[in-house]
C-alpha atoms as a PDB file:
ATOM      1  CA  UNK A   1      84.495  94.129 127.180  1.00  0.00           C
ATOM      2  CA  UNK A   2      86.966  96.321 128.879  1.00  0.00           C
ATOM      3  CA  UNK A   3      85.569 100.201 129.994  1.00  0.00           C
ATOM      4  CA  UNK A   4      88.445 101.172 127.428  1.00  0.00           C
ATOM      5  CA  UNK A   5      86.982  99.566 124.403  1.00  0.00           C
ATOM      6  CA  UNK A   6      84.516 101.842 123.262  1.00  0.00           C
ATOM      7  CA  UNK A   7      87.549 104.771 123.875  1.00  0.00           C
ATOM      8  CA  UNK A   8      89.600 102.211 121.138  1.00  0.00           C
ATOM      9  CA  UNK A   9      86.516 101.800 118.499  1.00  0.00           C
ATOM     10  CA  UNK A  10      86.307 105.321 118.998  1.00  0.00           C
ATOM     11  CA  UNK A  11      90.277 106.486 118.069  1.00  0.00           C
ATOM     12  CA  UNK A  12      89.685 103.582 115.392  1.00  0.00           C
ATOM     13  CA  UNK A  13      86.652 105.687 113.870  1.00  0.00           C
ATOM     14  CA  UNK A  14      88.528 108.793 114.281  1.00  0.00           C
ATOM     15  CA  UNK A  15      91.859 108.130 112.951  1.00  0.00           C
ATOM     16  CA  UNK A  16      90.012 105.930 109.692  1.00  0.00           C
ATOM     17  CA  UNK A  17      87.922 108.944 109.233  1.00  0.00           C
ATOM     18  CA  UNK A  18      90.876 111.262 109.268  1.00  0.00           C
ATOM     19  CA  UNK A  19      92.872 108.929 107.186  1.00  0.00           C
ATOM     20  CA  UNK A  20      90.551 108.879 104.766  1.00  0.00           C
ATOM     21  CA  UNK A  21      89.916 112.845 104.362  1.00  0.00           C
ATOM     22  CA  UNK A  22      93.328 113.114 104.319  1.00  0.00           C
ATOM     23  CA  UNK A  23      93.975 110.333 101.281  1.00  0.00           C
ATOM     24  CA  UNK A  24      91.002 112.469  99.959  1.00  0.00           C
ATOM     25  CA  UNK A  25      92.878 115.815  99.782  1.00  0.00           C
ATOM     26  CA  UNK A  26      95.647 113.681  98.497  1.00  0.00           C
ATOM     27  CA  UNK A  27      93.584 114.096  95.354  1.00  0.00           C
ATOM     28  CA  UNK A  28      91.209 116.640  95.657  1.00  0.00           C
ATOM     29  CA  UNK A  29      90.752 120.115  97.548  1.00  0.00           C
ATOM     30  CA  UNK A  30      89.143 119.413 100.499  1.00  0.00           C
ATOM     31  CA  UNK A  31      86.759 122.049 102.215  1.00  0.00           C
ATOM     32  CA  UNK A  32      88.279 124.573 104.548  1.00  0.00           C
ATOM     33  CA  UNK A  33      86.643 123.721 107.233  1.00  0.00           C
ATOM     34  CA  UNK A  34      88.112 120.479 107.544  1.00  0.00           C
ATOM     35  CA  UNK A  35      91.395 121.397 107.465  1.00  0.00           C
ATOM     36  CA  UNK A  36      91.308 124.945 109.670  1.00  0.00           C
ATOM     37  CA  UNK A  37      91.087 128.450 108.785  1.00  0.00           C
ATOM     38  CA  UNK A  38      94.466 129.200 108.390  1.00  0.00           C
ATOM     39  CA  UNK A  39      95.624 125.949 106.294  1.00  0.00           C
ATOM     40  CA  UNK A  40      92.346 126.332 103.925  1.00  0.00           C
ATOM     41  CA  UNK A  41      93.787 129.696 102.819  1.00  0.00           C
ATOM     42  CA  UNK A  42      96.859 128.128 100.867  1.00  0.00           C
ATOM     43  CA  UNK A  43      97.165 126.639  97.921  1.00  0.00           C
ATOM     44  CA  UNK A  44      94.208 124.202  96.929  1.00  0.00           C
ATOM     45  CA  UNK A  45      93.060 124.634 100.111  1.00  0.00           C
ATOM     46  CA  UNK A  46      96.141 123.863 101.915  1.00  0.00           C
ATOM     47  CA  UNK A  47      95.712 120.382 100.635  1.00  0.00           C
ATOM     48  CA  UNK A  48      98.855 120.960  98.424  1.00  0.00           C
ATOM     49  CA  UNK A  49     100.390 122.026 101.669  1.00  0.00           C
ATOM     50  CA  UNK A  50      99.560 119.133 103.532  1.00  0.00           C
ATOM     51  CA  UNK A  51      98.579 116.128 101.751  1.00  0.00           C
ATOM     52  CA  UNK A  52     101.001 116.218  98.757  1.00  0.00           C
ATOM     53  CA  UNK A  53     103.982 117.424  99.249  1.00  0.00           C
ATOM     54  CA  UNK A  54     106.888 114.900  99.956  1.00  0.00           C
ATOM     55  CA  UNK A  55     106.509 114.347 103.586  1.00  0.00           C
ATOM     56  CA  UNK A  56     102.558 113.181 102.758  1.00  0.00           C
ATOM     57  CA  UNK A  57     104.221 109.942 101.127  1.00  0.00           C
ATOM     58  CA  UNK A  58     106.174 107.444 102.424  1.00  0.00           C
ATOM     59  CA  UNK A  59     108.309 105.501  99.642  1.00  0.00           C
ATOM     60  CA  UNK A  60     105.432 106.886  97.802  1.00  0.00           C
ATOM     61  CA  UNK A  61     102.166 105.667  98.944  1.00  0.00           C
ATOM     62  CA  UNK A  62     100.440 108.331 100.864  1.00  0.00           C
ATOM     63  CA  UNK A  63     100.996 108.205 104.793  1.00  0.00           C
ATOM     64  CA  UNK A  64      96.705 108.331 104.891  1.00  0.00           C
ATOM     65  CA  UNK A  65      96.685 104.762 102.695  1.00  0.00           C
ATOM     66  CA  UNK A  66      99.045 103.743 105.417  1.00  0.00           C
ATOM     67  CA  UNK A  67      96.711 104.766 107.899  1.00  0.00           C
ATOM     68  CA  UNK A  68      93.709 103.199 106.556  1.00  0.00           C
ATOM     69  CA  UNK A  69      95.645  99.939 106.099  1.00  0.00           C
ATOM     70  CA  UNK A  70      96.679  99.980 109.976  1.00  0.00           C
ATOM     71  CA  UNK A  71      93.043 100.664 111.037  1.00  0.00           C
ATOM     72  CA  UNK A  72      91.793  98.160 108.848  1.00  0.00           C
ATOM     73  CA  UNK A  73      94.140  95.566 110.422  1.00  0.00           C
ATOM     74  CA  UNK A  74      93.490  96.861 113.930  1.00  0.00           C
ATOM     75  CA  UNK A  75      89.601  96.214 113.506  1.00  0.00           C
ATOM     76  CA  UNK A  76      90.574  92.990 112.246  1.00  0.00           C
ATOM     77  CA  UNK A  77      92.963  91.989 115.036  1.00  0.00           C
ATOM     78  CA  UNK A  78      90.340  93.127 117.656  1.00  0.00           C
ATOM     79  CA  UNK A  79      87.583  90.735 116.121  1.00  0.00           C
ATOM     80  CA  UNK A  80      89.807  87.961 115.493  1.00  0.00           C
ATOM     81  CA  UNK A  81      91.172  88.238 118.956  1.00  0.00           C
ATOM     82  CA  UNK A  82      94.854  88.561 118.096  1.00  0.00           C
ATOM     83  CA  UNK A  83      97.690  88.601 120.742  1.00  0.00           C
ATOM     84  CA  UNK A  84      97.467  92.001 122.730  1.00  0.00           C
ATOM     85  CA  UNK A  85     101.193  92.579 122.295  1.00  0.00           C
ATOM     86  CA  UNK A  86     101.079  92.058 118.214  1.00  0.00           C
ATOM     87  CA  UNK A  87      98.396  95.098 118.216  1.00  0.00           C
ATOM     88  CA  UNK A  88     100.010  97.369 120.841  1.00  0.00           C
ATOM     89  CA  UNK A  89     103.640  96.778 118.432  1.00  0.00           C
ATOM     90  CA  UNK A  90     101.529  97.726 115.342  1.00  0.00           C
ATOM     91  CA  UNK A  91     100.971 101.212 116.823  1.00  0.00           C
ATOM     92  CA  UNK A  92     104.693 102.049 117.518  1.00  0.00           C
ATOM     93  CA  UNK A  93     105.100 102.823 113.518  1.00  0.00           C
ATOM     94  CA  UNK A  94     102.323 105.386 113.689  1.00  0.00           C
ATOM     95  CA  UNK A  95     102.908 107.195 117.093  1.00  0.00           C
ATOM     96  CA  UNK A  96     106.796 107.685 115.507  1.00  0.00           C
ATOM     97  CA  UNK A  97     105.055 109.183 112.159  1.00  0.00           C
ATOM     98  CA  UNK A  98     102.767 111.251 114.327  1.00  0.00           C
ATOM     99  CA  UNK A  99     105.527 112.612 116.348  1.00  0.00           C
ATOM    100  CA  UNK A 100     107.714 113.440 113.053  1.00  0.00           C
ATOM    101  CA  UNK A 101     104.453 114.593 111.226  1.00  0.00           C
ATOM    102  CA  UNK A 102     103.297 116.528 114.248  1.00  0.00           C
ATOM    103  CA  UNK A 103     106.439 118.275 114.890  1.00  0.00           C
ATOM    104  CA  UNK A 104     106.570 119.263 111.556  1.00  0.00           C
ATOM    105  CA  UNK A 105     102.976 120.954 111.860  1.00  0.00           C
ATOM    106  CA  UNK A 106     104.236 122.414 114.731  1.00  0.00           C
ATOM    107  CA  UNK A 107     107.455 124.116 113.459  1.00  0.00           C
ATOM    108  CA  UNK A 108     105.659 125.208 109.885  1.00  0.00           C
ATOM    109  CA  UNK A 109     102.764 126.662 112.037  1.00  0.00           C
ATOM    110  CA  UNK A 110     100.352 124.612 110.254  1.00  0.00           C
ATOM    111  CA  UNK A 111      97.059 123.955 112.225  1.00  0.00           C
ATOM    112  CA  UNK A 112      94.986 121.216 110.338  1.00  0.00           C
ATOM    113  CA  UNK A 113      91.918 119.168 112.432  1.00  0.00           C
ATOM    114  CA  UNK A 114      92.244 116.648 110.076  1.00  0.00           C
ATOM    115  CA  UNK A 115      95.991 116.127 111.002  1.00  0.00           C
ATOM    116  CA  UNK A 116      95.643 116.247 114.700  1.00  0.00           C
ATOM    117  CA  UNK A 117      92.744 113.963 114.743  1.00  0.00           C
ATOM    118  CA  UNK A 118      94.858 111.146 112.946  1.00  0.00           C
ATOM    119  CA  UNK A 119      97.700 111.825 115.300  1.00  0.00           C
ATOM    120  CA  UNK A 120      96.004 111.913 118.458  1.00  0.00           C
ATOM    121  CA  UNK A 121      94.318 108.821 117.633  1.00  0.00           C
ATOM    122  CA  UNK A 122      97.316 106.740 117.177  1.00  0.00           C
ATOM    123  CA  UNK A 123      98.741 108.304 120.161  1.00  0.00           C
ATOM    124  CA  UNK A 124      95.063 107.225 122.375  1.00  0.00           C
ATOM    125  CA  UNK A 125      95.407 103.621 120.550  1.00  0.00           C
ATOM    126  CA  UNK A 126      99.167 103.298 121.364  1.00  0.00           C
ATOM    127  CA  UNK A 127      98.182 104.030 125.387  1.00  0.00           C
ATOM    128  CA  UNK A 128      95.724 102.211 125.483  1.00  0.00           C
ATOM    129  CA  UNK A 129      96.537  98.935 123.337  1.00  0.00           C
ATOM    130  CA  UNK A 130     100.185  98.991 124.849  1.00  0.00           C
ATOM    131  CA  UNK A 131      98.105  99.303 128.865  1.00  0.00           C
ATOM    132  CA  UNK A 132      95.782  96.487 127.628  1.00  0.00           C
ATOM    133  CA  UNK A 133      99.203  94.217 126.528  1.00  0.00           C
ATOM    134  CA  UNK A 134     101.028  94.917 130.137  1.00  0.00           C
ATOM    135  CA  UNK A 135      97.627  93.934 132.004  1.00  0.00           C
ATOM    136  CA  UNK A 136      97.650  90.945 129.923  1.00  0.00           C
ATOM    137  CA  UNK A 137     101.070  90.043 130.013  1.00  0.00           C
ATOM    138  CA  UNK A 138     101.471  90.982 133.599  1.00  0.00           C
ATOM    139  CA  UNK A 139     104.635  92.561 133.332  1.00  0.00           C
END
């Protein structure tokens, strides 16, 4: 083991634990204090705000199924050993919805910790999964 594999289980626990709050308030009103004290103040507790409105969905399945599904596979390509590169390419999808999503946040003036978690996640498994493919690959 690598000294950044505990930092990738880590992002992997983070960003499946922020998926799923966020699939969650997809549904439901999450508490306040997962989402920040500014967000939980709109409607349903922001999670109208955040977690349903269109940009939540992509070709309608919610971005935080998405998430979960590219965790899941993550954890499975890491036990089952699959080719470095194949796991660093599976990250570029989410870093590009993280920057788009993220921006968005950004230019709304929403703060949600859920939000940022999942986003700086895929950004930490992107680094490092894309550093681990180069070492391996030499190039």
């Amino acid at each position: 083991m690598t000294s950044v594999e505990p930092v990738i289980w880590i992002a992997l626990a983070v960003g499946a634990a922020a998926s799923g709050a966020a699939l969650y308030g997809h549904y439901r009103v999450l508490p306040g204090w997962l989402t920040g004290p500014e967000i939980c103040r709109l409607e349903h507790g922001g999670c109208a705000v955040l977690f349903r409105s269109p940009r939540s969905a992509l070709l309608g399945v919610p971005n935080a199924s998405l998430g979960l599904i590219l965790y899941a596979a993550l954890v499975m390509g890491l036990l089952l050993q699959w080719p470095p590169v194949l796991l660093a390419a599976m990250t570029v999808p989410a870093v590009a919805m993280s920057a788009f999503l993220g921006r968005s946040l950004i230019v709304n003036g929403h703060q949600c910790r859920i939000c940022w978690a999942g986003h700086i996640a895929n950004t930490v498994l992107a680094i490092l999964l894309i550093a681990r493919a180069v070492a391996v690959t030499g190039a």
